[in-house]
Each structure stands twice: as structure tokens, then as C-alpha cells.
Protein backbone atom coordinates (compact mmCIF):
# COMPACT_ATOMS: atom_id res chain seq x y z
CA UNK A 1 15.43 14.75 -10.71
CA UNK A 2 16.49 11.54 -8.64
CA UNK A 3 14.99 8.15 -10.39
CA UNK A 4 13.45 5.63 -8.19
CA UNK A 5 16.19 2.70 -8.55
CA UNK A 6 13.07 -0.23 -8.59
CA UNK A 7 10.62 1.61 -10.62
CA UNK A 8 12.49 3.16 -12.97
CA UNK A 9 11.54 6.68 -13.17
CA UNK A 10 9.13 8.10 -10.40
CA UNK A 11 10.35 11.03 -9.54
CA UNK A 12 11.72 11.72 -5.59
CA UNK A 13 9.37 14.00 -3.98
CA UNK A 14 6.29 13.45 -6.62
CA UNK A 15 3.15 12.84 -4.55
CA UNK A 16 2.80 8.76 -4.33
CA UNK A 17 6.34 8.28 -4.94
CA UNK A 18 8.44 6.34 -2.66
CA UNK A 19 10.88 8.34 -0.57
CA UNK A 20 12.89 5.63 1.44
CA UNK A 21 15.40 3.55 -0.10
CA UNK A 22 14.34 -0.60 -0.16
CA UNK A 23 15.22 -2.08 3.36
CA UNK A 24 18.69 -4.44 2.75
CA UNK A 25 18.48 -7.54 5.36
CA UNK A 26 21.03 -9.60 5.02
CA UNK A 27 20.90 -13.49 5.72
CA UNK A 28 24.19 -15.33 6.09
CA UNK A 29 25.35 -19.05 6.08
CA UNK A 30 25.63 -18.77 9.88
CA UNK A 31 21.63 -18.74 9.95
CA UNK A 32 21.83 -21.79 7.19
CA UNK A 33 21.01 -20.37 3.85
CA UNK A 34 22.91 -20.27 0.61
CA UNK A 35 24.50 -16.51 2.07
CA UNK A 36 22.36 -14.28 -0.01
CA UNK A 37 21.48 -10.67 0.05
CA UNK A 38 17.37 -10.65 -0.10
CA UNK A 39 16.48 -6.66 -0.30
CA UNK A 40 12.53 -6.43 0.54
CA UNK A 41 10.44 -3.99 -2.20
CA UNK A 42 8.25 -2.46 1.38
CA UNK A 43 9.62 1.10 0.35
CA UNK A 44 8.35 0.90 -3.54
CA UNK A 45 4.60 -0.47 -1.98
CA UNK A 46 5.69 -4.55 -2.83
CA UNK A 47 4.34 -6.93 -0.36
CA UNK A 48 6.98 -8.92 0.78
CA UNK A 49 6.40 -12.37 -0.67
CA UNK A 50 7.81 -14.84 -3.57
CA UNK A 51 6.63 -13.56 -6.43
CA UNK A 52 8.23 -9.44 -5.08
CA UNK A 53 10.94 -9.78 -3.33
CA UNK A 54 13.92 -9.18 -5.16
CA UNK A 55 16.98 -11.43 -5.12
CA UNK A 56 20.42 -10.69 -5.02
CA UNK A 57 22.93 -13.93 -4.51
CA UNK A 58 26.22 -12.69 -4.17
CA UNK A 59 28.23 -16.86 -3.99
CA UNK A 60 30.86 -15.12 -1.58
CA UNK A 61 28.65 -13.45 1.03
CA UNK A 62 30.48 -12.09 4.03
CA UNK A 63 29.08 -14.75 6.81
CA UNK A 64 27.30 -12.64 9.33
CA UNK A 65 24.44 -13.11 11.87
CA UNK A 66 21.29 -11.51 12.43
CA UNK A 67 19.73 -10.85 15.24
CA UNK A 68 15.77 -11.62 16.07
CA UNK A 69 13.48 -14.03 14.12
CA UNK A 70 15.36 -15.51 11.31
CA UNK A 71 13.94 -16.36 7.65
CA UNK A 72 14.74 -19.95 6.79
CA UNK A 73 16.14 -20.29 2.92
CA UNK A 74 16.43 -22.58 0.27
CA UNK A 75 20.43 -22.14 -1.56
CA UNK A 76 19.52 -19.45 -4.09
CA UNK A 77 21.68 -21.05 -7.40
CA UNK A 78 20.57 -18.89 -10.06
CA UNK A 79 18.33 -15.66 -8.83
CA UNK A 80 16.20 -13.55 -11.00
CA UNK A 81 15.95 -9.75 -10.95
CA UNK A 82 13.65 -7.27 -11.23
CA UNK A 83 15.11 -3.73 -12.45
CA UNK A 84 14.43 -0.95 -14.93
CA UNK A 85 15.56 -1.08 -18.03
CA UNK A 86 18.58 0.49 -19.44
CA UNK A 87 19.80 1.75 -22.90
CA UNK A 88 21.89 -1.56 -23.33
CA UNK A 89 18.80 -3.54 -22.84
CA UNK A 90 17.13 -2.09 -26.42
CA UNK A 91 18.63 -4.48 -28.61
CA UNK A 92 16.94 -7.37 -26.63
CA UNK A 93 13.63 -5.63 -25.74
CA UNK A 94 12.89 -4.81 -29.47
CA UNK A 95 13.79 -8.45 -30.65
CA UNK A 96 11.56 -9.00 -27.37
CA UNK A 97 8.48 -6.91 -28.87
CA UNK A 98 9.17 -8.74 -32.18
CA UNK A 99 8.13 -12.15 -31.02
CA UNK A 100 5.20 -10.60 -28.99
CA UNK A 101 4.07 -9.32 -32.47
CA UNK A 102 4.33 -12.34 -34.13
CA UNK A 103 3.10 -14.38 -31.09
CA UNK A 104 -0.20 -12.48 -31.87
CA UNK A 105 -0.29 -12.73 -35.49
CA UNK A 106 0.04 -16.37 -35.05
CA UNK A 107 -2.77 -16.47 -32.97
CA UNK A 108 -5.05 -14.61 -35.64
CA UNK A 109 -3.69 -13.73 -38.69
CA UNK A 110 -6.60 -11.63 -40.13
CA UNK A 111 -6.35 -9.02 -36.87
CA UNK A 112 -2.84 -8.74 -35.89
CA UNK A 113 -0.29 -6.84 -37.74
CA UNK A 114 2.85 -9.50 -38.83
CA UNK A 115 6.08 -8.56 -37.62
CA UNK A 116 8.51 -7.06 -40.45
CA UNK A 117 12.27 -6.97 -40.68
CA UNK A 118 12.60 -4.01 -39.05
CA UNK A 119 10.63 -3.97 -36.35
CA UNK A 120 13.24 -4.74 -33.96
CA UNK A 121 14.62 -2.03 -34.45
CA UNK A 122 12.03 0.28 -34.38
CA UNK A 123 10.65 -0.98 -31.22
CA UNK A 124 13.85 -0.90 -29.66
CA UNK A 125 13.76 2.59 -30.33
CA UNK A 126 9.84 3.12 -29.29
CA UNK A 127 11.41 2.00 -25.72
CA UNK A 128 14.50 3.92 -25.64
CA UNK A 129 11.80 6.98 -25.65
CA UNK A 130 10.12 6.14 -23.12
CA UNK A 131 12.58 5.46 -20.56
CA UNK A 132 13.11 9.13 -19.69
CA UNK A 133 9.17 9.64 -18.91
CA UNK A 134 8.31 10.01 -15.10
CA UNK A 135 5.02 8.46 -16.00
CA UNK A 136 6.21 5.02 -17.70
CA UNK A 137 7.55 1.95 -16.93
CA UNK A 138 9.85 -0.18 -18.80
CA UNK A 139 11.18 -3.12 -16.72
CA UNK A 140 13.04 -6.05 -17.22
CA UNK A 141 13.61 -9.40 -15.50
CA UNK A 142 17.69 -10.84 -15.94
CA UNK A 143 18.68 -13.84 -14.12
CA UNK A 144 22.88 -14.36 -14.35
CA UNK A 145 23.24 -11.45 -17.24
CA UNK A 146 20.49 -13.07 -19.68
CA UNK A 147 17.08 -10.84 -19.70
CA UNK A 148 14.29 -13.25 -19.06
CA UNK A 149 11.71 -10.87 -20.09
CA UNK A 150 10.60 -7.29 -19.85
CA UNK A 151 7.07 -5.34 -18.64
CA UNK A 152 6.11 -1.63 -20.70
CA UNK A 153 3.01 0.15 -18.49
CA UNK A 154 2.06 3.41 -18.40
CA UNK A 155 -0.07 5.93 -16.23
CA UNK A 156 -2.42 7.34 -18.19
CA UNK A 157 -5.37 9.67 -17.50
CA UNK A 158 -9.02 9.40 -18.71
CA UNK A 159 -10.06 8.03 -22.26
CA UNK A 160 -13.35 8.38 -22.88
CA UNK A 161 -13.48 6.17 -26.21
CA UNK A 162 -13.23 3.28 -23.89
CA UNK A 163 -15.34 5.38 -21.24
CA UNK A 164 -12.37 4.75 -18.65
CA UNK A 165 -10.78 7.07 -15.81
CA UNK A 166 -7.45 7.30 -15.31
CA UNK A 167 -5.79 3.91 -14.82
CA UNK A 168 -2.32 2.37 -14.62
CA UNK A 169 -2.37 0.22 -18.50
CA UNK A 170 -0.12 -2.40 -18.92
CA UNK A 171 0.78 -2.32 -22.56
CA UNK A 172 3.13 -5.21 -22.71
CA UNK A 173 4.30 -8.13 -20.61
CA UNK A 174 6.82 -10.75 -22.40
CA UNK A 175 8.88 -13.89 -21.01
CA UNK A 176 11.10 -15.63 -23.41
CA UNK A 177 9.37 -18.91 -24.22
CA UNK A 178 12.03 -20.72 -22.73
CA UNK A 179 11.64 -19.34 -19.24
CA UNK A 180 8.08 -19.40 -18.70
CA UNK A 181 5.60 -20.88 -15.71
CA UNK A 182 8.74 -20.07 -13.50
CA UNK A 183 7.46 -17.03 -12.08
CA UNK A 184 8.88 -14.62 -14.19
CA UNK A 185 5.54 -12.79 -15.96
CA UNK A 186 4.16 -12.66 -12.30
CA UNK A 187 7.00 -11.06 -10.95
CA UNK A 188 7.22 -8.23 -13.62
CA UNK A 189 3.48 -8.02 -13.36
CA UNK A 190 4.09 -7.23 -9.65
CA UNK A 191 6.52 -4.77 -9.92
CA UNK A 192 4.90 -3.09 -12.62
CA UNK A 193 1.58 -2.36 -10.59
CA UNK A 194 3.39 -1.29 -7.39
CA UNK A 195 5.30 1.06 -9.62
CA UNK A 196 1.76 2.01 -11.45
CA UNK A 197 0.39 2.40 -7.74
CA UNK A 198 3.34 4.40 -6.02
CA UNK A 199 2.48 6.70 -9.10
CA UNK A 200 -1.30 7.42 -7.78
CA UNK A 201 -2.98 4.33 -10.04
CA UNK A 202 -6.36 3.39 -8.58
CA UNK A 203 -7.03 0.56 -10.92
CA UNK A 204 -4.94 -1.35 -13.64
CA UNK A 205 -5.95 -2.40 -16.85
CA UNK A 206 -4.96 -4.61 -19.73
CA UNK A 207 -5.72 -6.02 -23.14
CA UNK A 208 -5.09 -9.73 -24.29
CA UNK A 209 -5.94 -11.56 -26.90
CA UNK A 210 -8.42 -14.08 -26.65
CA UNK A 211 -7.15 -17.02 -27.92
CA UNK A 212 -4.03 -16.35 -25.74
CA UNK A 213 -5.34 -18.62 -23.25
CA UNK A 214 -1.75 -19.18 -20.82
CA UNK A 215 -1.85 -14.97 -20.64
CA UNK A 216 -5.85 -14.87 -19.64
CA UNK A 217 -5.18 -17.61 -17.08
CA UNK A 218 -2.27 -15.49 -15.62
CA UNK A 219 -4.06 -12.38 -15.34
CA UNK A 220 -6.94 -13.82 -14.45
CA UNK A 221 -5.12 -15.86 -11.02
CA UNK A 222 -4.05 -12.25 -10.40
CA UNK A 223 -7.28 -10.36 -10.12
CA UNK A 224 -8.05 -9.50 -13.42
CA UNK A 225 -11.45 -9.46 -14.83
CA UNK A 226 -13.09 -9.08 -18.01
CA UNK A 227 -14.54 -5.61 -18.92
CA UNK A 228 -14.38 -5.10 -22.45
CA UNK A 229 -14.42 -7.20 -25.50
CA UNK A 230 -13.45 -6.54 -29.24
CA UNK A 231 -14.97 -8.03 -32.02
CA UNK A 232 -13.48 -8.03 -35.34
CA UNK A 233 -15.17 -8.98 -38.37
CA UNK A 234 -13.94 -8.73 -42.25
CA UNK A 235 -15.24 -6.61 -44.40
CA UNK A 236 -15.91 -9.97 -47.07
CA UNK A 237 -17.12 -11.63 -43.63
């Protein structure tokens, strides 16, 4: 089974799933940009913009022209990247899902479980499963060798507790503090719906907490609306 190199793990051939390999157009200094390589997502359903087109810079670029309408571009210095995740990634993505755990518990203390020594660890392992299923998603976003974030979403089919059809559900979406309102949680939004979409998703869905106001404002900008809302209340309450 051959593994979509974007969207980490749609199978060739599956119904939905992209067949082509991503278009490579190369840009050199010749047409007065900083000589990278700028591969458009068109294959894998990505609209070629910003926020989806994944960079490349390679500093010693073979100068080359191009023929036809050129793209004016700015030097790339320091490039981020969009790509599945791999086995070596765990170690970061579960100390990853530990700060999104205690992000939340932070927020409200009485509803959200606190992070514990081990969870690390455990989560690392939770995503190390599910990089082998056709149906998930596990992405990351690296810029220079350092992971910037990651994206977990899923395909899933109907659940009638929350009286919902099948839907592509992003589960989590995490940018390291330091590296945020750059671009980066769009981006990994954007590749996780196309890959959610090439895999026959009509509609995405999400949870956030409320008080997580920077997260609602993101989601919100990118279509997002509200459809359900949980209510907690303690038993003493």
C-alpha cells in the first residue's frame, strides 16, 4: 500500500485519494527570488495560496529559468514545512500533547484532566498507533529541523450521541507558544482538511474550549461555526 507523501497515509488508488504526485516548479535567482524550490499541494486538493503551499529553500539552488508568467518572491530565510509525522517525531508530539493538556486544565481546572508525569509518554505512544491507519492524520509543521507544531484528525463515520454524520474531526491542533500568530496553526489546519477531504470528508468538525479565546478566533476566521455547546456543572454546584 503506497502512502500519500503530504497526507500521510491515504492510500493510492482509495476512492478520493490523490493519484498524481504534487507539481515541483522551480523559481531561480535568475527570475529574482531567494532560489527556492516552492512545490504547489494542487494534487492533495490544497489551493495554492500562503497559508498551503509548501516551502522548500534549498540556500544553493541550481540557478535556472522558467519559462511563461513568473511568480515574484520575497528571499525565503527560514521556511516552514508541512509533512506527516514520523516515528522520530513521538518524543516531541507527546511532550506536544502534554502542554495541550495542561493548556486546558489551566483554563478550567474543575473540567480538564491535569497532565501527569507520564503522559508524555503515553501520548507519544497514542500517536505512534495511529500513524499506520489509512483513515488518520498525524501531521507536523518543522521549520530548519525544530517541529513547530503538529495537527491529529481523523475520518470518522456517524455518531449518533452527538446526532452527527460522518465528518472529518480534528482532535488536536498545537503550535509551540513560541511560534504562534505566524501562520503555523493555519497551515496545519489546511493541510489537515485537504487530507480529511481527499479522504471523502463532507464537513469538518472540532471541539474547543471556551475560554480558549486565540483558538475560537482562529477557527472561527476559517469557517467554523458554533454547533454544539457543553455545559459542565459540579455535583456540590
Amino acid at each position: 500500500m503506497s502512502i500519500s507523501p503530504l497526507l500521510g497515509g491515504c492510500p493510492a488508488g482509495r476512492r478520493g485519494c490523490p493519484t498524481a504526485q504534487p507539481e515541483d516548479k522551480g523559481y531561480g535567482p535568475d527570475n529574482g527570488d531567494s532560489g527556492a524550490f516552492i512545490t504547489t499541494q494542487t494534487a492533495y486538493g490544497l489551493t495554492p495560496s500562503r497559508n498551503v503551499i509548501i516551502i522548500f529553500a534549498h540556500p544553493d539552488a541550481p540557478r535556472r529559468k522558467t519559462t511563461g508568467t513568473t511568480m515574484p518572491t520575497k528571499p525565503v530565510e527560514h521556511a516552514v514545512t508541512i509533512r506527516p509525522a514520523r516515528a522520530g517525531d513521538m518524543d516531541i508530539l507527546g511532550g506536544f500533547g502534554a502542554r495541550l493538556v495542561a493548556l486546558h486544565h489551566e483554563l478550567d481546572a474543575k473540567r480538564f484532566i491535569e497532565a501527569a508525569k507520564s503522559t508524555p509518554l503515553r501520548y507519544a505512544q497514542f500517536l505512534k498507533s495511529q500513524l499506520a491507519r489509512p483513515e488518520v492524520i498525524v501531521i507536523v509543521a518543522e521549520e530548519d529541523g525544530a517541529l513547530l507544531g503538529y495537527a491529529y484528525a481523523e475520518l470518522e463515520g456517524f455518531d449518533y450521541m452527538a446526532l452527527r454524520g460522518p465528518a472529518g474531526v480534528i482532535h488536536d491542533l498545537f503550535v509551540d507558544p513560541s511560534r504562534r500568530r505566524k501562520g503555523v496553526g493555519r497551515m496545519l489546519m489546511e493541510a489537515a482538511m485537504a487530507g480529511l477531504k481527499s479522504r471523502g470528508a463532507e464537513r469538518f468538525v472540532l471541539s474547543t474550549a471556551h475560554r480558549n479565546e486565540t483558538a475560537r478566533s482562529l477557527f472561527a476566521a476559517m469557517g467554523f461555526r458554533p454547533t454544539m455547546i457543553e455545559m459542565t456543572r459540579e455535583t456540590d454546584g
